[in-house]
PDB file of N, CA and C in Angstrom:
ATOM      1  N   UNK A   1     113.444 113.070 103.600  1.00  0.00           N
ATOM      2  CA  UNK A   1     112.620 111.910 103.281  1.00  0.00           C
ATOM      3  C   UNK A   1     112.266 111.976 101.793  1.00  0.00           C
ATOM      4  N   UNK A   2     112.469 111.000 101.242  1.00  0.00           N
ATOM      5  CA  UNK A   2     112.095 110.681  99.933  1.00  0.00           C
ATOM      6  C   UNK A   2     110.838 111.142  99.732  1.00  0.00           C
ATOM      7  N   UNK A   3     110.137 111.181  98.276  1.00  0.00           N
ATOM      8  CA  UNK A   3     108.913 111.257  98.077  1.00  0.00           C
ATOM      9  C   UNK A   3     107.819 110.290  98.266  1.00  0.00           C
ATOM     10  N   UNK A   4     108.585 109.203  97.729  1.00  0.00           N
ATOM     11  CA  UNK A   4     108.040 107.316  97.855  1.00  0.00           C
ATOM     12  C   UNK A   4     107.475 107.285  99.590  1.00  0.00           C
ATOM     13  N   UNK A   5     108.504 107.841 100.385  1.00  0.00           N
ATOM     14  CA  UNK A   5     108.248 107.600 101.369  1.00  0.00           C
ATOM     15  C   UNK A   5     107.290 108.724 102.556  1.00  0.00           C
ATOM     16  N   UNK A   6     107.520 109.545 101.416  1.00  0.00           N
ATOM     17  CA  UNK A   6     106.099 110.970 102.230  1.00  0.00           C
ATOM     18  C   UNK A   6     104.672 109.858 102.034  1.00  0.00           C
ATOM     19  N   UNK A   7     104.487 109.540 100.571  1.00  0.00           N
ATOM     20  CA  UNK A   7     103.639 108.906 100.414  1.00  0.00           C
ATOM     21  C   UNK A   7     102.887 107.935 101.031  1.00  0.00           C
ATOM     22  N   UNK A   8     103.928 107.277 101.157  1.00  0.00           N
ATOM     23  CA  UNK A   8     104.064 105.779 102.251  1.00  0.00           C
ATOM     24  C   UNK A   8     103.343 106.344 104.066  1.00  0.00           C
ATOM     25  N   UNK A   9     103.968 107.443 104.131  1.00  0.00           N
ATOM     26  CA  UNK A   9     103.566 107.911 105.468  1.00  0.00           C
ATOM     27  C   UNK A   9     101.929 108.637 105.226  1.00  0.00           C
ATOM     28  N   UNK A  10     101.696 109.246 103.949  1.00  0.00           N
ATOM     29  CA  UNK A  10     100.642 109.873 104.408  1.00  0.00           C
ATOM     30  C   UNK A  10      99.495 109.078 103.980  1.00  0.00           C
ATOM     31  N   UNK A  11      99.821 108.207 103.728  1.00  0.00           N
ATOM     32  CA  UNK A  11      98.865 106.725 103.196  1.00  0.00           C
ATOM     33  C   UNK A  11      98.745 106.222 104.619  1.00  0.00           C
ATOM     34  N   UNK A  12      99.755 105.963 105.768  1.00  0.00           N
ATOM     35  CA  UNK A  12      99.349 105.256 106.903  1.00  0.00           C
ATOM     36  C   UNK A  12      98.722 106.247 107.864  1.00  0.00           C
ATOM     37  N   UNK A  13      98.941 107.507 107.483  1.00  0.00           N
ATOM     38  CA  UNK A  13      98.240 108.450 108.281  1.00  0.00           C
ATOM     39  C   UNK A  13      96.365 108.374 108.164  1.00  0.00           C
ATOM     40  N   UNK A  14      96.297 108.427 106.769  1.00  0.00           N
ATOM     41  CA  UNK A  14      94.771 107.661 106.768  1.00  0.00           C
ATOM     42  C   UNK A  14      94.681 106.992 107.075  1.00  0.00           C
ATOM     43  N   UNK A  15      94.801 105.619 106.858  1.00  0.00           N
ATOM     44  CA  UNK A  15      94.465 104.271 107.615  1.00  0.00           C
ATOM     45  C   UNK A  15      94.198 104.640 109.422  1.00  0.00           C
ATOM     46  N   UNK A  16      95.404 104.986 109.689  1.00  0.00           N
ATOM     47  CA  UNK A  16      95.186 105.240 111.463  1.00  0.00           C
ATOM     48  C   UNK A  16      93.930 106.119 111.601  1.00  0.00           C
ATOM     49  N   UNK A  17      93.787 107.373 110.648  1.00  0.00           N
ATOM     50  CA  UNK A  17      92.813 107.827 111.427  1.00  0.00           C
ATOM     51  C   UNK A  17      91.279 107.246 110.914  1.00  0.00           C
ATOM     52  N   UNK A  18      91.421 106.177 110.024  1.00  0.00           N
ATOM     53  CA  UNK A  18      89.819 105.446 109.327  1.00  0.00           C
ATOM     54  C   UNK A  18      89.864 104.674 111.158  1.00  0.00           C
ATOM     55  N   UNK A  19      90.940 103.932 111.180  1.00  0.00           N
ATOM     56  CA  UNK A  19      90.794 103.524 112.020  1.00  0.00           C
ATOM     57  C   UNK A  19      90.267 103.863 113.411  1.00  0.00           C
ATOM     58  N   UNK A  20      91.023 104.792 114.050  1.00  0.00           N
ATOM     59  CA  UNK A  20      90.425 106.006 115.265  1.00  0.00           C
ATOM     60  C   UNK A  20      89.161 105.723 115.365  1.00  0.00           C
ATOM     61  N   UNK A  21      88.381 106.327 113.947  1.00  0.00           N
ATOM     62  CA  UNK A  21      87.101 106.534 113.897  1.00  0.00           C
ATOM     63  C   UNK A  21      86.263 105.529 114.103  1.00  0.00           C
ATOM     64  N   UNK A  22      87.002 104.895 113.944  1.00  0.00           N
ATOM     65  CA  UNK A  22      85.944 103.285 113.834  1.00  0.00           C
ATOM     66  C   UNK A  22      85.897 102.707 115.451  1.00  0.00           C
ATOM     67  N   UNK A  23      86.830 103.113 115.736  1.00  0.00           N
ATOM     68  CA  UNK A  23      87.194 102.843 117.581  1.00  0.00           C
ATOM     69  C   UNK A  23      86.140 103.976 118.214  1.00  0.00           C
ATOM     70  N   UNK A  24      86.385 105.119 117.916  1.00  0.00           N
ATOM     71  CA  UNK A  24      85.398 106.006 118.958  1.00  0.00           C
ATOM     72  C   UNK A  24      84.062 105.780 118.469  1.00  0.00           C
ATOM     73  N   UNK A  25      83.426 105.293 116.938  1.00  0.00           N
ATOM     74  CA  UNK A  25      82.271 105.031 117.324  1.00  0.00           C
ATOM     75  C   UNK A  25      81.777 104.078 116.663  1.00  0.00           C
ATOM     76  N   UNK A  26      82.578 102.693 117.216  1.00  0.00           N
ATOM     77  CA  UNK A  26      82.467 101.187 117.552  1.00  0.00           C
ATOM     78  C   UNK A  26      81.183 101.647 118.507  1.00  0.00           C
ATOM     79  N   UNK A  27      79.681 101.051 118.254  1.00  0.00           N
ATOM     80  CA  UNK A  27      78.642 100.795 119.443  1.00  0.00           C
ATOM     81  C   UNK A  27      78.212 101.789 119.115  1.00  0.00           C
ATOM     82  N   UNK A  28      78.271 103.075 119.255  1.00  0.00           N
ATOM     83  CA  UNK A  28      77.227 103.923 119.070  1.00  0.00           C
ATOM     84  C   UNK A  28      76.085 104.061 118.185  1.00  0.00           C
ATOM     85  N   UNK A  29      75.404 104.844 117.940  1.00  0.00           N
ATOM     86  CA  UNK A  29      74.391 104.858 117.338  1.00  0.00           C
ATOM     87  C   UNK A  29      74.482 106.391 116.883  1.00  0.00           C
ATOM     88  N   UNK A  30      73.596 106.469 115.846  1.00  0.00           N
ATOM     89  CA  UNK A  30      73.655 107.894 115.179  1.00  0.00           C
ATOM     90  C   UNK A  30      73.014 108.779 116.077  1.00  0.00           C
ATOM     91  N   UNK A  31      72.247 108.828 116.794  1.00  0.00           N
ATOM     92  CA  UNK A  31      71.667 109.767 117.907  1.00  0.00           C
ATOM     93  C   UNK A  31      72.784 109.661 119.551  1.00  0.00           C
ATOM     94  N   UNK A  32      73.125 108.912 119.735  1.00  0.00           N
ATOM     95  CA  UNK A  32      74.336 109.106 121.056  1.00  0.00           C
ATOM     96  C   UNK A  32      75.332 110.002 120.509  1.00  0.00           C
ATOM     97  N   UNK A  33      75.765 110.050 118.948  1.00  0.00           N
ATOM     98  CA  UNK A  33      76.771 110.091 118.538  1.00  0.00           C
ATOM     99  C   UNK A  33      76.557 111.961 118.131  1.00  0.00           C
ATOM    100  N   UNK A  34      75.357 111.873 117.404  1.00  0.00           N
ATOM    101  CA  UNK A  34      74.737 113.103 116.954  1.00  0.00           C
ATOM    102  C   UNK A  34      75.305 114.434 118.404  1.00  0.00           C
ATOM    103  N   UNK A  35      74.710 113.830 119.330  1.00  0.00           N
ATOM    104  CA  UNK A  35      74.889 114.236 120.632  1.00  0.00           C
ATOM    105  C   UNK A  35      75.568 114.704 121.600  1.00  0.00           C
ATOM    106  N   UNK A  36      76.704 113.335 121.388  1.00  0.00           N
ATOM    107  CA  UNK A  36      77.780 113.954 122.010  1.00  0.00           C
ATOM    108  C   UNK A  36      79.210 114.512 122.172  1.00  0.00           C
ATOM    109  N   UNK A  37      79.315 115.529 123.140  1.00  0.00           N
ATOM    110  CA  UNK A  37      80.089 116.601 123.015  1.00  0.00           C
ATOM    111  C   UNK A  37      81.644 116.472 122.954  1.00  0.00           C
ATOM    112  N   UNK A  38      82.284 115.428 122.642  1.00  0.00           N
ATOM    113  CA  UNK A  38      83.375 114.723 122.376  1.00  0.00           C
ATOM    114  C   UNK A  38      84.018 113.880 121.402  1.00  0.00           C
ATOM    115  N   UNK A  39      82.994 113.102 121.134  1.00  0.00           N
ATOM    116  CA  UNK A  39      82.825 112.314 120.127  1.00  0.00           C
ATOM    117  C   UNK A  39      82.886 113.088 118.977  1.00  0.00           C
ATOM    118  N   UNK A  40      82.033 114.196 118.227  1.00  0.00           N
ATOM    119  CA  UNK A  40      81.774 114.536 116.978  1.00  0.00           C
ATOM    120  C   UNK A  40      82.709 115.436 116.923  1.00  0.00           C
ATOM    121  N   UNK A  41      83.640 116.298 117.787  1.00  0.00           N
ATOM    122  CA  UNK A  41      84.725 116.854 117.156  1.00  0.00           C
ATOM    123  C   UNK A  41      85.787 116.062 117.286  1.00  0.00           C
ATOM    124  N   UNK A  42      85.761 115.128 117.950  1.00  0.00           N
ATOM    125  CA  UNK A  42      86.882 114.120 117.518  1.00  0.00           C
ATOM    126  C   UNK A  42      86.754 114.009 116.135  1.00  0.00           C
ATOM    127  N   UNK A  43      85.890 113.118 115.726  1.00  0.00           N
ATOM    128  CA  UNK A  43      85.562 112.429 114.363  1.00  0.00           C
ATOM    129  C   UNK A  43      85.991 113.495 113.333  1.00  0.00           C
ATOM    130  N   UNK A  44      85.303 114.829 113.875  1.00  0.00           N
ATOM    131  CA  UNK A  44      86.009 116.119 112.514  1.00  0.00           C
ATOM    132  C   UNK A  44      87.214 115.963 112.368  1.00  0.00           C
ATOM    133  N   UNK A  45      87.772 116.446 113.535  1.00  0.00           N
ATOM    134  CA  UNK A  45      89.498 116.421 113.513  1.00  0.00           C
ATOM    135  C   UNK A  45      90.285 114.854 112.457  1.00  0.00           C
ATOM    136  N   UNK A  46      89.557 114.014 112.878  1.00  0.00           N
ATOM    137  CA  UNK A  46      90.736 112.578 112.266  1.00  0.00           C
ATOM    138  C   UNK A  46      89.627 113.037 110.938  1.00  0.00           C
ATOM    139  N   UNK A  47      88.769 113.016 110.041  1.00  0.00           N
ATOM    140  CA  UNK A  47      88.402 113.343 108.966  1.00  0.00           C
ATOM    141  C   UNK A  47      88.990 114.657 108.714  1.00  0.00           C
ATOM    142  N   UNK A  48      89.308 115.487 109.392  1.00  0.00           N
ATOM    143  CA  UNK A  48      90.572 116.532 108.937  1.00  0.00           C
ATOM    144  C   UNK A  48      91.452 116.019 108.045  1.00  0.00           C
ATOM    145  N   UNK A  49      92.105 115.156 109.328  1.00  0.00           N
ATOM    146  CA  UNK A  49      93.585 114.587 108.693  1.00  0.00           C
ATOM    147  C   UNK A  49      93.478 113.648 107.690  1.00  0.00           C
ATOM    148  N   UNK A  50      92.454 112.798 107.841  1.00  0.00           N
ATOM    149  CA  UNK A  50      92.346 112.078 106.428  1.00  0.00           C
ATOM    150  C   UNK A  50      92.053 112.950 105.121  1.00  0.00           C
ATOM    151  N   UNK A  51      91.654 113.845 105.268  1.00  0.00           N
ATOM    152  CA  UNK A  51      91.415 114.817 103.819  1.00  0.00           C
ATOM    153  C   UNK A  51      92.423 115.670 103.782  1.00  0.00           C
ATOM    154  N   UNK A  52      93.593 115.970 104.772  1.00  0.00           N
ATOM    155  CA  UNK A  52      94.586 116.359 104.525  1.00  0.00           C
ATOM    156  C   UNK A  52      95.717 115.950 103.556  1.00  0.00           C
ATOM    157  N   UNK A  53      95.793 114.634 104.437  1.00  0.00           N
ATOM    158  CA  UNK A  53      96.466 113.011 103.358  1.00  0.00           C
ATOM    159  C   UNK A  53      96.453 113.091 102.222  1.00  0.00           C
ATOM    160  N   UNK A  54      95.369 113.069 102.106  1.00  0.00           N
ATOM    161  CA  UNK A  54      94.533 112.775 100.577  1.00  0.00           C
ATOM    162  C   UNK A  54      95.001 113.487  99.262  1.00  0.00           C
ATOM    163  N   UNK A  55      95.410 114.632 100.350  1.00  0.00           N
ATOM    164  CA  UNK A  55      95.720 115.763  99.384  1.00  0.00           C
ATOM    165  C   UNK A  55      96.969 115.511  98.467  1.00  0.00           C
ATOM    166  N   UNK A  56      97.678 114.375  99.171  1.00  0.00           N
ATOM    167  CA  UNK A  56      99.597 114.530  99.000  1.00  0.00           C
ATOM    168  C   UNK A  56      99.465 113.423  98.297  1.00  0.00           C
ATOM    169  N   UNK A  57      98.367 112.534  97.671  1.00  0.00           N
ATOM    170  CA  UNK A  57      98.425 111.269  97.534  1.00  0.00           C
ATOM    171  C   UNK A  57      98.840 111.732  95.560  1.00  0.00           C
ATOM    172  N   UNK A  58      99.133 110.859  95.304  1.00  0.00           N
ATOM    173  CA  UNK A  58      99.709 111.458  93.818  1.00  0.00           C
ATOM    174  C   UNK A  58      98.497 110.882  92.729  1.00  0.00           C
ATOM    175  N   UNK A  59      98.325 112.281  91.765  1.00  0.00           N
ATOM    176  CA  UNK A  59      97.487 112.315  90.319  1.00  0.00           C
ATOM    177  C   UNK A  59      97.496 110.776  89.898  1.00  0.00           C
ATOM    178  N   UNK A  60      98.745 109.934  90.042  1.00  0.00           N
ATOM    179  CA  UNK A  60      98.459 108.635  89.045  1.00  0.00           C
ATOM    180  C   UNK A  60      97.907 107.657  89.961  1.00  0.00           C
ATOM    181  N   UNK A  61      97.977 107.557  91.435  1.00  0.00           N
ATOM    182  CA  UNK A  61      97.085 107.306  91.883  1.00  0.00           C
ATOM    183  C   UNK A  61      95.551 107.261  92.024  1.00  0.00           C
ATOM    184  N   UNK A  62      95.320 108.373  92.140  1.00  0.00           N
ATOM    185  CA  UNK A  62      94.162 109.044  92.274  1.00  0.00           C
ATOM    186  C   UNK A  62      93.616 108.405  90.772  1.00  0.00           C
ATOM    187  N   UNK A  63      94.106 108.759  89.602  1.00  0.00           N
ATOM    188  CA  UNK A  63      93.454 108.405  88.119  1.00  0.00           C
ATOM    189  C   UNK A  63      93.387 106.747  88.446  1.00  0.00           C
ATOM    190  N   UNK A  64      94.278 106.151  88.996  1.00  0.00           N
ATOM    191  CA  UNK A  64      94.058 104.569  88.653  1.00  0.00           C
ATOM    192  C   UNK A  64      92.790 103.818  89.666  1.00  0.00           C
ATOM    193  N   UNK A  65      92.497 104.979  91.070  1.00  0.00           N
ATOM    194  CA  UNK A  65      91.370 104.573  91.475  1.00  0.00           C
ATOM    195  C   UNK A  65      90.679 105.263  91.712  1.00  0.00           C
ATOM    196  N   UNK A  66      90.008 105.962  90.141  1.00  0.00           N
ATOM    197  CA  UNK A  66      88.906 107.028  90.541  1.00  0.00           C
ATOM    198  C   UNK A  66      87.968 106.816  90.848  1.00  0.00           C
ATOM    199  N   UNK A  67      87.508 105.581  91.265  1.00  0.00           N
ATOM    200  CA  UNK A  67      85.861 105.254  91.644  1.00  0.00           C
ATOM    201  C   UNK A  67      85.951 105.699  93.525  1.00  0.00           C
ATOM    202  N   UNK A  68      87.382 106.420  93.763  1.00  0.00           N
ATOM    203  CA  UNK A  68      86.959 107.032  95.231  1.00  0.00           C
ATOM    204  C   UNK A  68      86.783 108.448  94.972  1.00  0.00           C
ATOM    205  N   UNK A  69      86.540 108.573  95.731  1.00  0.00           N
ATOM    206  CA  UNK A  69      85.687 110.811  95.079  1.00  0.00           C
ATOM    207  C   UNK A  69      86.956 111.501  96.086  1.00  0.00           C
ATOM    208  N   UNK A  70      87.870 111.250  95.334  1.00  0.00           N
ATOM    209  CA  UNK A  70      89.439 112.105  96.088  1.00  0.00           C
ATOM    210  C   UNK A  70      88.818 113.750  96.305  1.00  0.00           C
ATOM    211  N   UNK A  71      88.324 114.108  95.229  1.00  0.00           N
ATOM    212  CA  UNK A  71      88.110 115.744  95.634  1.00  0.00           C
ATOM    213  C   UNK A  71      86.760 115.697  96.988  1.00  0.00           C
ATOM    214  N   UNK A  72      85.980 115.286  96.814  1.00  0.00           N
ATOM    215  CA  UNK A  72      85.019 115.298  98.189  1.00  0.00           C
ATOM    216  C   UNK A  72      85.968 115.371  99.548  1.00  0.00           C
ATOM    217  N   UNK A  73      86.798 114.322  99.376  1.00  0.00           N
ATOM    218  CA  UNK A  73      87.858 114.208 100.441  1.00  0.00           C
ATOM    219  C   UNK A  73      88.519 114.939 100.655  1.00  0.00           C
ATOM    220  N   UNK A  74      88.891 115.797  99.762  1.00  0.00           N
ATOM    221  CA  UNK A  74      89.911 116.715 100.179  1.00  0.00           C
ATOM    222  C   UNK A  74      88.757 117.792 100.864  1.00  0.00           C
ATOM    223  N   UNK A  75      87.666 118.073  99.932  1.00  0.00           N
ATOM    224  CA  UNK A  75      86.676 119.046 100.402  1.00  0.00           C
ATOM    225  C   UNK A  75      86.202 118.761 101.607  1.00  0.00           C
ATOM    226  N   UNK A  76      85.995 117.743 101.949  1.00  0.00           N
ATOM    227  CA  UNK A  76      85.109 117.430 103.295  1.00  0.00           C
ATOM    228  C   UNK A  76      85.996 118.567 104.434  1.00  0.00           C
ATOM    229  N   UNK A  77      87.735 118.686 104.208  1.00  0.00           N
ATOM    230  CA  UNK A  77      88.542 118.664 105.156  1.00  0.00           C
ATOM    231  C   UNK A  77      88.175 120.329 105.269  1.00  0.00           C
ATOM    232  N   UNK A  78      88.092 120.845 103.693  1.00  0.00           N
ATOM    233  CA  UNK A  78      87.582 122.820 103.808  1.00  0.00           C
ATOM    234  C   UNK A  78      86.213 122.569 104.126  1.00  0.00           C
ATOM    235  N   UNK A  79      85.513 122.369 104.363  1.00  0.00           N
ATOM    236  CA  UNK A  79      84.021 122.684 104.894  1.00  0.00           C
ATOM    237  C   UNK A  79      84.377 122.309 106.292  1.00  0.00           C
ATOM    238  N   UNK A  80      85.086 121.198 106.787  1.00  0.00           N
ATOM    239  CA  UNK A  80      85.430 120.814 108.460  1.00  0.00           C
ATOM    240  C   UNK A  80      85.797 122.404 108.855  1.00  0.00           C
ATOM    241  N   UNK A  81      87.074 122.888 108.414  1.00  0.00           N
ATOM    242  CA  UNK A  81      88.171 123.795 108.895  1.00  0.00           C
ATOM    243  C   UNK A  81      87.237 124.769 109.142  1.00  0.00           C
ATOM    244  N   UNK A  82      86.255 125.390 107.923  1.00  0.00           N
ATOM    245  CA  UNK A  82      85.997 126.434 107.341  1.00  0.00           C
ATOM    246  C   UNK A  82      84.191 127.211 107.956  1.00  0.00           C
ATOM    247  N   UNK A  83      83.723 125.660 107.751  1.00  0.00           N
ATOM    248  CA  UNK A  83      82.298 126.179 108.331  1.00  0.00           C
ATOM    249  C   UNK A  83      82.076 124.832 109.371  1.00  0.00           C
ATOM    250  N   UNK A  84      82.544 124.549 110.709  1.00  0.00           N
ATOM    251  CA  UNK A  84      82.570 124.097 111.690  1.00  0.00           C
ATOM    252  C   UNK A  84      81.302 123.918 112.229  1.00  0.00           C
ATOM    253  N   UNK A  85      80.980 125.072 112.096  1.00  0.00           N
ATOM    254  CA  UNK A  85      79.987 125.433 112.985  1.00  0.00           C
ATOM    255  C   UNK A  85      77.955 124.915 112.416  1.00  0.00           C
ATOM    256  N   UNK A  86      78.696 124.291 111.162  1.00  0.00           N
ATOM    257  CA  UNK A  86      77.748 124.173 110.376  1.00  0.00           C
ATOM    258  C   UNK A  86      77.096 122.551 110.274  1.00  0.00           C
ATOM    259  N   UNK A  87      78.528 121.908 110.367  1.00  0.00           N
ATOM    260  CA  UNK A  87      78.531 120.923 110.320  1.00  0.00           C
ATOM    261  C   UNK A  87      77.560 119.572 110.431  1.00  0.00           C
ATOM    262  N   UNK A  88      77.616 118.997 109.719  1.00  0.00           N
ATOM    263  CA  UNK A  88      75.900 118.064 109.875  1.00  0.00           C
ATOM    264  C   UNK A  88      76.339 116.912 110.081  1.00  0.00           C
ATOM    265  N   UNK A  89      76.127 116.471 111.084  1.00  0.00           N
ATOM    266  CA  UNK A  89      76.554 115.034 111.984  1.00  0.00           C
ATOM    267  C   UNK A  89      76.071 113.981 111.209  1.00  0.00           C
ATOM    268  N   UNK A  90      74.769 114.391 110.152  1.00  0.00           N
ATOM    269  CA  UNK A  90      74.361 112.961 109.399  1.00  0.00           C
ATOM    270  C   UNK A  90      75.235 113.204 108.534  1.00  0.00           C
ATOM    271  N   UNK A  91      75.941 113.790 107.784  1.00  0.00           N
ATOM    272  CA  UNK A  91      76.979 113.530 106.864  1.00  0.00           C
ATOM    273  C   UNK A  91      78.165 112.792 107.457  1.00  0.00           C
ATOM    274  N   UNK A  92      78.847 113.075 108.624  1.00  0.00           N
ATOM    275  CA  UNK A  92      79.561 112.593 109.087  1.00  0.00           C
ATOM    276  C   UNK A  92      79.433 111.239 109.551  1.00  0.00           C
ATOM    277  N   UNK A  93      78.367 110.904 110.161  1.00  0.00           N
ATOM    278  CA  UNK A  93      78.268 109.284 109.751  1.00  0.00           C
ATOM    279  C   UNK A  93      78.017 108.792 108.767  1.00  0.00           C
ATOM    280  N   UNK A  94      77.485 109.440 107.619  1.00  0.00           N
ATOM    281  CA  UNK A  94      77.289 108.828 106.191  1.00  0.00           C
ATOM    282  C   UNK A  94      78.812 108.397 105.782  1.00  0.00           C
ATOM    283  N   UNK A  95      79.366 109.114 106.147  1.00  0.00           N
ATOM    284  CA  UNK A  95      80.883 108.693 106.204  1.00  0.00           C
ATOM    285  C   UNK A  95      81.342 107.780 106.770  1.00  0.00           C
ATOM    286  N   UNK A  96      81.116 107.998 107.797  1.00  0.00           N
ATOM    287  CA  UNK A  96      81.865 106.441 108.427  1.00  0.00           C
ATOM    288  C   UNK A  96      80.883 105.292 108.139  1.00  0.00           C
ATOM    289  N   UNK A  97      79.619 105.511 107.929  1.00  0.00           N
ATOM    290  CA  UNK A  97      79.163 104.554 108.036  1.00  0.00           C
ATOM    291  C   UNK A  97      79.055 103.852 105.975  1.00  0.00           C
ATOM    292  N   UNK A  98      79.439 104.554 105.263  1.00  0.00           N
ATOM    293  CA  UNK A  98      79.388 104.125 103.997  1.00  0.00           C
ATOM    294  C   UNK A  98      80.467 104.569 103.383  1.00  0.00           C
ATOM    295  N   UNK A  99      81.427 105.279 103.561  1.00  0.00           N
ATOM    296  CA  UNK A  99      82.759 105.026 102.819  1.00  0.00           C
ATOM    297  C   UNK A  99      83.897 104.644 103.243  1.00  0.00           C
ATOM    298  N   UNK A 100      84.305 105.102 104.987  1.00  0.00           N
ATOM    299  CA  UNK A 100      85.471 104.012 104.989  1.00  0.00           C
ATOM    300  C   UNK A 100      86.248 103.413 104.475  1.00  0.00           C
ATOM    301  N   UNK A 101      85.475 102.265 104.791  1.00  0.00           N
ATOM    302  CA  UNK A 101      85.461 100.962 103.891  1.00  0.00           C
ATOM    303  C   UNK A 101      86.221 101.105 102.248  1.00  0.00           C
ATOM    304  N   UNK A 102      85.777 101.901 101.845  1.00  0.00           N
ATOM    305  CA  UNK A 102      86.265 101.792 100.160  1.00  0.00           C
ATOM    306  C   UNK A 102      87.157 102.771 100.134  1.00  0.00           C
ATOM    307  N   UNK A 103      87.489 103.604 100.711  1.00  0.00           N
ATOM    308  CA  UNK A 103      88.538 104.061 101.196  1.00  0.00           C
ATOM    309  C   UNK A 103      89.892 103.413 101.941  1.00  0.00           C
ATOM    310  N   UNK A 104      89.467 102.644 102.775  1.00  0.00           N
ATOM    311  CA  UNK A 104      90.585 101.905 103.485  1.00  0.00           C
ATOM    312  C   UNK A 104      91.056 100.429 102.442  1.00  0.00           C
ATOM    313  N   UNK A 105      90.295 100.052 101.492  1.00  0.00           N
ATOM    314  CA  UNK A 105      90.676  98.910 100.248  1.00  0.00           C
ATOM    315  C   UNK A 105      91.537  99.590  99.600  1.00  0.00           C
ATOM    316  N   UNK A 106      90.939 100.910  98.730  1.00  0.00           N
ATOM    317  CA  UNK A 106      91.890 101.356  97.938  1.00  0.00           C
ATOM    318  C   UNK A 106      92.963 101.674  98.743  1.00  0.00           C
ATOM    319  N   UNK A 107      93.351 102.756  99.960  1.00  0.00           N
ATOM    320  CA  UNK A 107      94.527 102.720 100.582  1.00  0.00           C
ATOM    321  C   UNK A 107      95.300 101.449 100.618  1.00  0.00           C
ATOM    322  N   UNK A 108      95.427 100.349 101.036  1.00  0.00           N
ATOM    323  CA  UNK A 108      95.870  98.693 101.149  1.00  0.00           C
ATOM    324  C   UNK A 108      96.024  98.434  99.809  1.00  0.00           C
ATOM    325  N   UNK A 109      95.584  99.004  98.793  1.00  0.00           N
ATOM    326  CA  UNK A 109      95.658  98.359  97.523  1.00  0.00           C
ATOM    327  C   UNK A 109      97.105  99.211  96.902  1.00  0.00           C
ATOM    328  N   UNK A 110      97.219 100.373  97.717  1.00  0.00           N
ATOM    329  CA  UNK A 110      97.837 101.565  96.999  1.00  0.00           C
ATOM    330  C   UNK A 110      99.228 101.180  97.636  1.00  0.00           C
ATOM    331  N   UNK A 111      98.962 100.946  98.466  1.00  0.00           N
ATOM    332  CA  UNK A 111     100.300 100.618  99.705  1.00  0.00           C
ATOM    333  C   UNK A 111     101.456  99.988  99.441  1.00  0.00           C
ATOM    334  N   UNK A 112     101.310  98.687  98.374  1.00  0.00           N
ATOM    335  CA  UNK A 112     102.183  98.127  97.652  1.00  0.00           C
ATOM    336  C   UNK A 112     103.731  98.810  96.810  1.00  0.00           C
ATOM    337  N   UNK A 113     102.893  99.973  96.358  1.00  0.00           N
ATOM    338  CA  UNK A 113     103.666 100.629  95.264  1.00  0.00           C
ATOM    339  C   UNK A 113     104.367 101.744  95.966  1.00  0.00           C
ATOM    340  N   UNK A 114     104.438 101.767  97.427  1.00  0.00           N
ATOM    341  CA  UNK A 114     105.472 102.537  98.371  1.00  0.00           C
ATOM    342  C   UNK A 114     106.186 101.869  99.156  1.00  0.00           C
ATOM    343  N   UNK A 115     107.696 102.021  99.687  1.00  0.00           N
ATOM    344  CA  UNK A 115     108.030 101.750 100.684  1.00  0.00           C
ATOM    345  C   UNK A 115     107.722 101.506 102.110  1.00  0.00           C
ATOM    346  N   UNK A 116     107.443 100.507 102.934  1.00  0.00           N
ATOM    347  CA  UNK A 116     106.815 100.348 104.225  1.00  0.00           C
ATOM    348  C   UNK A 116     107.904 101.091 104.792  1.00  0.00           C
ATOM    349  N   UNK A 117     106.664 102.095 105.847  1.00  0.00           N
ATOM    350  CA  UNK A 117     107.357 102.815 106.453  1.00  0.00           C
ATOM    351  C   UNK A 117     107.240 102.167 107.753  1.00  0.00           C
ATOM    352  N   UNK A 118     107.173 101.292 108.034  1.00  0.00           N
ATOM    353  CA  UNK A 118     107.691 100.031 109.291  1.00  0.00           C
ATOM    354  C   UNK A 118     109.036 100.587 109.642  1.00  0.00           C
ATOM    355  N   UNK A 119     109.786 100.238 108.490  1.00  0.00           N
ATOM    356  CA  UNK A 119     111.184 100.161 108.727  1.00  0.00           C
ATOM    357  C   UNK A 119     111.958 101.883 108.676  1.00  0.00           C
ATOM    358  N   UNK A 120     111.475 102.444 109.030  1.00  0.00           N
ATOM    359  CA  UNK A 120     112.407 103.966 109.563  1.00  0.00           C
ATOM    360  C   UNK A 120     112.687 103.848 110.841  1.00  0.00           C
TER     361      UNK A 120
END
């Protein structure tokens, strides 16, 4: 696989998992969510993989939309892996509930300048 097209893939790999997240906690509330025992290591795991992504996404990218905090992202994914056990559920909805969003624009914005990987 090309490089254009690693890209292309690990760009839709975020999107799916912004998405996920937004599905498992569509309705909830920060205290159901705080709570329960399914839900919040889900949410780690797909914020795994989105800060995994992140990682492969290329320097001239990253420079042309630095108003997203690429290194937090990648970091969020070593503090997930690393101190688990530590983990603070209000950060994790601070996440979904305030970056997403500007995350999933710039991804769609970035998307252009790769091959759709539709067609493999």
């Amino acid at each position: 696989m090309n490089p254009s097209r690693r890209i292309a893939h690990r760009l839709l790999d975020m999107l799916e998992e912004i998405n996920r997240i937004r599905e498992t906690l569509d309705g909830e509330t920060f205290e159901s969510f705080r709570n329960h025992r399914l839900k919040r290591p889900a949410v780690e795991r797909m914020l795994e993989i989105i800060s995994e992504a992140s990682r492969h996404v290329p320097d001239e990218v990253k420079s042309a939309y630095h108003n997203v905090p690429w290194r937090k992202i990648a970091g969020v994914g070593n503090i997930l892996r690393h101190s688990y056990h530590e983990t603070d559920p209000a950060i994790l909805w601070d996440i979904y509930e305030n970056h997403l969003s500007q995350l999933e624009n710039t991804i769609r914005a970035v998307q252009p300048r790769y091959p759709d990987v539709e067609n493999d």
